[in-house]
Protein backbone atom coordinates (compact mmCIF):
# COMPACT_ATOMS: atom_id res chain seq x y z
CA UNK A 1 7.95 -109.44 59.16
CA UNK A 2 5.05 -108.94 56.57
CA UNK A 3 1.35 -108.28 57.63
CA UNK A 4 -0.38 -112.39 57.72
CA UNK A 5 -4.17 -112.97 56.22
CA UNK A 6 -7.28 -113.58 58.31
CA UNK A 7 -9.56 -116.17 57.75
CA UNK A 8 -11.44 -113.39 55.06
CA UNK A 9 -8.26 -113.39 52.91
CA UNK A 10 -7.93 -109.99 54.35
CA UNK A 11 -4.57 -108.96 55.31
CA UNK A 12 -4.03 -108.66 59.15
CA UNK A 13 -1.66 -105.31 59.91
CA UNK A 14 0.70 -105.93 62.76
CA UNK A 15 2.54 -102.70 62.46
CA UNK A 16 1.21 -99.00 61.96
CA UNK A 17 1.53 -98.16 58.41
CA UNK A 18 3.40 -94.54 57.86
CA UNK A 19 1.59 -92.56 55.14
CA UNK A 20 2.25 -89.36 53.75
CA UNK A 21 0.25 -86.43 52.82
CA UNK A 22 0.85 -82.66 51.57
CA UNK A 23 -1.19 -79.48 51.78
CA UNK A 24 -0.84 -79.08 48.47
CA UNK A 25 -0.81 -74.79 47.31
CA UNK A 26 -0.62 -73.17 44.41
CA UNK A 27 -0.07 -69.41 43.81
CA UNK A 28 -3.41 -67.97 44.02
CA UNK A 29 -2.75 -69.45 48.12
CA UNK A 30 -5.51 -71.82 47.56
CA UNK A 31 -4.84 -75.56 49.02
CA UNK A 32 -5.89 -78.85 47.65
CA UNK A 33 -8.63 -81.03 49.10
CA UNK A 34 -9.87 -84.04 47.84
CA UNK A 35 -12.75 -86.86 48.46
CA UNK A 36 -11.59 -90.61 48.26
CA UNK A 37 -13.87 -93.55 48.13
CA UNK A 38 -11.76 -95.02 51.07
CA UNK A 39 -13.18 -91.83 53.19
CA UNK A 40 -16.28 -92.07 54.24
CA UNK A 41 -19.54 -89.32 54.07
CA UNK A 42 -18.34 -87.53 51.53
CA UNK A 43 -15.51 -86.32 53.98
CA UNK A 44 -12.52 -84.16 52.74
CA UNK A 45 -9.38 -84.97 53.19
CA UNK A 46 -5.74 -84.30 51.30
CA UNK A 47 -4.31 -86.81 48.54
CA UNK A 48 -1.43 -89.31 49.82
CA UNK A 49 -0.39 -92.56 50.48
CA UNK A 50 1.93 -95.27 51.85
CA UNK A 51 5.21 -95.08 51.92
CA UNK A 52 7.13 -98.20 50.05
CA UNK A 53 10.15 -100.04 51.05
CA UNK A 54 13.34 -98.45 49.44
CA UNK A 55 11.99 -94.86 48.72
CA UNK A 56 11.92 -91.72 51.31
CA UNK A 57 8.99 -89.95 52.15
CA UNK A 58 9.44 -87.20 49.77
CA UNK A 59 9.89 -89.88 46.96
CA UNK A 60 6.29 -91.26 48.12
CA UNK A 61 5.20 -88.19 48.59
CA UNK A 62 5.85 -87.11 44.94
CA UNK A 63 5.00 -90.45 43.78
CA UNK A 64 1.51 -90.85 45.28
CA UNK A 65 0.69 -87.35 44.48
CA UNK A 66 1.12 -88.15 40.54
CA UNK A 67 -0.55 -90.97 40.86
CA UNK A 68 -3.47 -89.93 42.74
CA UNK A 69 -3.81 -86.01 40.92
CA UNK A 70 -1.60 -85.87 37.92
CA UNK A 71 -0.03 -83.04 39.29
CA UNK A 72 3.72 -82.46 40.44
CA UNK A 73 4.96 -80.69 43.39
CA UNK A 74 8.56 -78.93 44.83
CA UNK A 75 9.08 -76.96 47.68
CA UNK A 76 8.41 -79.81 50.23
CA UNK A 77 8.40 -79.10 53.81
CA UNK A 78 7.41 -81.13 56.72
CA UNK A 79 4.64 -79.83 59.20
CA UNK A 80 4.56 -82.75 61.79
CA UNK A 81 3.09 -86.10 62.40
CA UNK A 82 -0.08 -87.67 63.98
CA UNK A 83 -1.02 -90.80 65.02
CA UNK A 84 -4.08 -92.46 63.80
CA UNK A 85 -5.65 -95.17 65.09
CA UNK A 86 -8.87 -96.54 63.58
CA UNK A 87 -9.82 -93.37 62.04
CA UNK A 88 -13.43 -93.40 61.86
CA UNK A 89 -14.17 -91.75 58.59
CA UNK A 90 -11.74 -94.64 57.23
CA UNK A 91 -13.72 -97.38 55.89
CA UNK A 92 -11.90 -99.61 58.12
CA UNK A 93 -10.07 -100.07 61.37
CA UNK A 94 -6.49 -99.06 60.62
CA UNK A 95 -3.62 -97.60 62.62
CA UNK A 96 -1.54 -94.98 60.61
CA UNK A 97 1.02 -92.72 61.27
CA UNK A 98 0.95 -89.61 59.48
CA UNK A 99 3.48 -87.66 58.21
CA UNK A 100 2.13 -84.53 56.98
CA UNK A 101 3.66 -81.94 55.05
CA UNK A 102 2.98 -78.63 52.55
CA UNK A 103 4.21 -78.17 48.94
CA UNK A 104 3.90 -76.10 46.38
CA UNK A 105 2.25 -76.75 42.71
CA UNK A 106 4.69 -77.41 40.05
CA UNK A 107 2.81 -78.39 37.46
CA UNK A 108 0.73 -81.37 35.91
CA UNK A 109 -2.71 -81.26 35.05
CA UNK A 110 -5.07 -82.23 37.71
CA UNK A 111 -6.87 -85.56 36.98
CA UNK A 112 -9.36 -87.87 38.99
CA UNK A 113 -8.52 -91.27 39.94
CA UNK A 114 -9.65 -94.09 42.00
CA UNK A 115 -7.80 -92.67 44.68
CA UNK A 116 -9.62 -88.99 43.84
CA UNK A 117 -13.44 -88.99 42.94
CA UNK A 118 -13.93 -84.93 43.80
CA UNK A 119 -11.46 -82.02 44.13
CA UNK A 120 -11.79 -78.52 45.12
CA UNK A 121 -9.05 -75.51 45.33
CA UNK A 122 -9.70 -73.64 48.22
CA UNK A 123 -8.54 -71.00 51.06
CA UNK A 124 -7.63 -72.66 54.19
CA UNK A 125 -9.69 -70.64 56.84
CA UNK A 126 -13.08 -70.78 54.01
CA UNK A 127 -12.03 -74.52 53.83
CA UNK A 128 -12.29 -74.80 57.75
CA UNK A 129 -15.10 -72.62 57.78
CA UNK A 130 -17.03 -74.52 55.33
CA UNK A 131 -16.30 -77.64 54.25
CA UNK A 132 -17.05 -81.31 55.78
CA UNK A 133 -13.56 -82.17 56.60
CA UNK A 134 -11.62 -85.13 58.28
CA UNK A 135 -10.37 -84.13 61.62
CA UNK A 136 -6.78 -85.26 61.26
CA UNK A 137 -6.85 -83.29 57.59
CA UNK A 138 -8.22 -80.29 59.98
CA UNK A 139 -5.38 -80.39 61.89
CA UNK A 140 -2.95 -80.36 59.08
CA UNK A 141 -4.30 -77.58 57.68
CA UNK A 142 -3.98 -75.88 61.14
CA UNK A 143 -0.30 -76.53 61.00
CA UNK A 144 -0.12 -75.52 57.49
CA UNK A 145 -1.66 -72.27 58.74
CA UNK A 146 1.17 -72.29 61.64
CA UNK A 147 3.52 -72.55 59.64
CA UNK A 148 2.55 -69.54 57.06
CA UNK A 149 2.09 -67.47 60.13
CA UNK A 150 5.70 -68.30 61.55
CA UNK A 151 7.44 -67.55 57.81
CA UNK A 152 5.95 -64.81 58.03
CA UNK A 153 7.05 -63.55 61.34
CA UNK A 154 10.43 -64.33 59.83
CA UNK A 155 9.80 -62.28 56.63
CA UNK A 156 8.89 -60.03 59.15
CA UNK A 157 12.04 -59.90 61.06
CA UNK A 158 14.32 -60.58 58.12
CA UNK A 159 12.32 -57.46 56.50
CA UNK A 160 13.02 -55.48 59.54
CA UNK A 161 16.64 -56.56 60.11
CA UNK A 162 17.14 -55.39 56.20
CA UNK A 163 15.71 -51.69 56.63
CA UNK A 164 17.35 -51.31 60.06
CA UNK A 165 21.20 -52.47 58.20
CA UNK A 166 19.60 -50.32 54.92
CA UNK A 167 19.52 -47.31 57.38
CA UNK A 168 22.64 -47.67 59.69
CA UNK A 169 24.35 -47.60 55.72
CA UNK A 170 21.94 -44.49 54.95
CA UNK A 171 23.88 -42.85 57.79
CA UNK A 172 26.82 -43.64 57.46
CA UNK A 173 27.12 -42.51 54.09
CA UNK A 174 25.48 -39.32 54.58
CA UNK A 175 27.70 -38.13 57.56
CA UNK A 176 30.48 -39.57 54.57
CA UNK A 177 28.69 -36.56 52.35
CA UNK A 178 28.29 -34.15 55.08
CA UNK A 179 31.91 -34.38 56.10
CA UNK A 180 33.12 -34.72 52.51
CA UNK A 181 30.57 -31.09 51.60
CA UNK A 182 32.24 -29.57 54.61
CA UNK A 183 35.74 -30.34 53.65
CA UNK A 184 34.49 -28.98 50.27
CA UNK A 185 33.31 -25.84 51.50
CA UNK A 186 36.28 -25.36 53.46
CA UNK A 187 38.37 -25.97 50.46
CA UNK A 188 36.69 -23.83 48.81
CA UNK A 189 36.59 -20.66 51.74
CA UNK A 190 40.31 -21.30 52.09
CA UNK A 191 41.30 -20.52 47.99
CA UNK A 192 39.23 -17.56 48.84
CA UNK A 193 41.27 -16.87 51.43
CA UNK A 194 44.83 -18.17 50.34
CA UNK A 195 44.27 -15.55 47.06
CA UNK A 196 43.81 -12.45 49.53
CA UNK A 197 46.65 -13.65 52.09
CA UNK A 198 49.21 -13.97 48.84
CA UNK A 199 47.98 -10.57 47.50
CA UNK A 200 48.74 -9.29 50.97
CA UNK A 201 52.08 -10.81 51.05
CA UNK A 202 52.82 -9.09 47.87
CA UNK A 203 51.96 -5.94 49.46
CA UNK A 204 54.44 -6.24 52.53
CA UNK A 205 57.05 -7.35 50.15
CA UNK A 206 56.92 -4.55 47.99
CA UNK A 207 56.26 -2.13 50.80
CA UNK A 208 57.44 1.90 49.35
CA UNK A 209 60.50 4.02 50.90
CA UNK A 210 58.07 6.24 53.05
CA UNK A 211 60.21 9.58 50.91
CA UNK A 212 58.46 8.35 47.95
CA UNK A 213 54.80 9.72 48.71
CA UNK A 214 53.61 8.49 45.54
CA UNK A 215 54.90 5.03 45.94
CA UNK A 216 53.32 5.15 49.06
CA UNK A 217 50.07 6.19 47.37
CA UNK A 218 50.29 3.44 45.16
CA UNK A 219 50.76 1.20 47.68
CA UNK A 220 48.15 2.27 49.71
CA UNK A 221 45.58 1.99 46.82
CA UNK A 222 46.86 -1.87 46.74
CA UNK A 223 46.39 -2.18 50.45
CA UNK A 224 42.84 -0.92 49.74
CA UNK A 225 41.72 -3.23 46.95
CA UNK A 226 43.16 -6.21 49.38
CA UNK A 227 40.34 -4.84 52.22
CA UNK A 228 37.76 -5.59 49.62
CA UNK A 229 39.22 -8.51 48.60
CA UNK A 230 38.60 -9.53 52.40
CA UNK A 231 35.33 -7.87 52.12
CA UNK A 232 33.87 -9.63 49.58
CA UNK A 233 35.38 -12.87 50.83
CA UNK A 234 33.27 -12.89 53.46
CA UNK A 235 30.29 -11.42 51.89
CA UNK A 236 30.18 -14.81 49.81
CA UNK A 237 30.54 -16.61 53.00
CA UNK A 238 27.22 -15.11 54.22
CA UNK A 239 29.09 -12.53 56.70
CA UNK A 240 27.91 -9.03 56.79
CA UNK A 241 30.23 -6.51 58.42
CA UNK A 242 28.31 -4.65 61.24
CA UNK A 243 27.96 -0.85 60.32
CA UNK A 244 29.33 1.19 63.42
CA UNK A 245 29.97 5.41 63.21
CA UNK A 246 27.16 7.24 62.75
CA UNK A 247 24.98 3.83 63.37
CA UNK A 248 22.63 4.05 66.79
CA UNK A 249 23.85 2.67 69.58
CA UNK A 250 22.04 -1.22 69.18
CA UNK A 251 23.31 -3.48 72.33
CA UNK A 252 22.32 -6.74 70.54
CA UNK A 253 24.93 -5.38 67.75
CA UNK A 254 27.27 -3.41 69.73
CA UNK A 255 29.69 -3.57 72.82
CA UNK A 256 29.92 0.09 74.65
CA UNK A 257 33.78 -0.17 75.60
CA UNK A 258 33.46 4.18 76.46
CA UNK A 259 32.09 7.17 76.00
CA UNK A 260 32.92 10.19 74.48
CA UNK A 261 31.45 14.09 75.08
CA UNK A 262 31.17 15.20 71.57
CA UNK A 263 29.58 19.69 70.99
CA UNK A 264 26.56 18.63 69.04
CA UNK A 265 26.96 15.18 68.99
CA UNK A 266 23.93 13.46 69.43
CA UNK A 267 23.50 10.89 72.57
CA UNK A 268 23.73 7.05 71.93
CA UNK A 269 24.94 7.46 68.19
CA UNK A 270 28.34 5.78 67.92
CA UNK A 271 31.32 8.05 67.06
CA UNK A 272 34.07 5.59 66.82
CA UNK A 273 34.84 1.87 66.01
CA UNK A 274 37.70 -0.21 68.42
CA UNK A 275 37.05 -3.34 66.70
CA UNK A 276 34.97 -4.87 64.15
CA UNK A 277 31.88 -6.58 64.24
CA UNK A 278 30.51 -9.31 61.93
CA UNK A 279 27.09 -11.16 61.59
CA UNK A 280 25.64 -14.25 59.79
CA UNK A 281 22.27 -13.55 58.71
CA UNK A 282 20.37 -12.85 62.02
CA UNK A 283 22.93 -14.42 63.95
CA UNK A 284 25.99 -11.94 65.58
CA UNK A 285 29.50 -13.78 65.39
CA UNK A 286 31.30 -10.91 66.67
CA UNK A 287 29.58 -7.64 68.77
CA UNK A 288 31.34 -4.67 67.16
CA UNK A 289 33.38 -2.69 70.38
CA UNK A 290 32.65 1.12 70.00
CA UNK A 291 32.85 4.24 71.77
CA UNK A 292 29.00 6.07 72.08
CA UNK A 293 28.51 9.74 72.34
CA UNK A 294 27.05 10.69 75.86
């Protein structure tokens, strides 16, 4: 069914019309208003238009916007619908249903028409703040403003939900590099190691009839150089042998496992090592066990 004529020649509607309008934004985050001679007062309002038979809203969308502004548009999204029945700023009774949406400035060249007298690019909040405008346009722009305020609750999240998975893979990989240095450093301890056990393997092979004293000399001086082979094994490991006989008695260095009466021995000074003791920096691995003079 078409919309029939009055007696005025007018035509009569006998169905809501659906229209379509964008908050129109362009980079600076300015949006488009504009004034139409079909708007009373002077009133603001956005550009649109009707939708025709055949095309989807987005297709009238575009359409009327190049028509009305010159301009072109992408990005479209829809913000929701009103109902308007005999707007008042509209010069005359008419019942439209809005469909409103927001959509980004592609290009064009902005251009009055009969359909736009007056435009201004403005903020949102200063437009709301300052500006004469239509309440329906009012409320797009306060679902425009929803809408910005929800994407960017999601940025939000999405933001968060990136660092959180950006640090869980921080982690991961460096426990990956701490276990990797460790197996590194005990790599490298162990060759340290592995040289001084085969040198001392060498020694027990080769070990001197005890009738040869100077073999047994010999052999002793290699059993000596493999002690400071140990020695300075653990000196690059950061592990400092804990000086004992003739040292002061020091409980936080030394375990007391006896004591000995020595003639002119002097009380509390150590006079004999059991077993070694070892430190790392401040920190004792091993108490040496002695035997203090009384």
């Amino acid at each position: 069914m078409s919309d029939e004529q009055n007696k005025s020649g007018q035509r009569e509607q006998i169905f809501p019309e659906p229209t379509v309008g964008p908050i129109i934004y362009n980079e600076k985050g300015e949006i488009l208003l504009t004034k139409c001679p079909k708007w009373k007062d002077g009133i603001w309002t956005i550009p649109g238009g009707h939708v025709e038979l055949g095309e989807t809203s987005e297709e009238a969308l575009k359409r009327e916007i190049k028509e009305e502004t010159g301009l072109e548009i992408d990005k479209i999204e829809f913000l929701g619908w009103q109902d308007a029945i005999n707007p008042p700023s509209f010069h005359k009774p008419r019942h439209f249903i809005f469909l409103d949406f927001c959509a980004r400035l592609a290009g064009g060249e902005i251009k009055k028409s009969d359909e736009m007298t007056e435009y201004v690019w403005i903020q949102p909040e200063k437009a709301l703040k300052e500006l004469k405008i239509d309440s329906f346009t009012i409320k797009t722009i306060n679902m425009y403003l929803a809408h910005l305020h929800c994407i960017n609750q999601e940025d939000y999240l999405s933001n968060w939900k990136r660092a959180l998975a950006d640090y869980d893979n921080l982690k991961r990989e460096t426990t990956r590099e701490k276990a990797e240095m460790a197996q590194f450093a005990q790599a490298m301890s162990a060759m340290n190691f592995i040289e001084v056990y085969d040198n001392y393997k060498k020694a027990l092979a080769h070990r001197p009839n005890t009738a040869d004293s100077k073999a047994v000399e010999q052999w002793l001086v290699g059993v000596e150089h493999i002690k400071k082979q140990f020695a300075e094994t653990l000196k690059q490991l950061g592990i400092e042998e804990i000086k004992t006989v003739g040292e002061k008695f020091d409980p936080s260095l030394h375990e007391a496992v006896g004591e000995e009466e020595i003639e002119g021995g002097v009380s509390g000074e150590i006079v004999k090592e059991i077993d070694g003791g070892y430190k790392m920096g401040d920190k004792v691995i091993k108490a040496a066990k002695v035997i203090v003079c009384k």
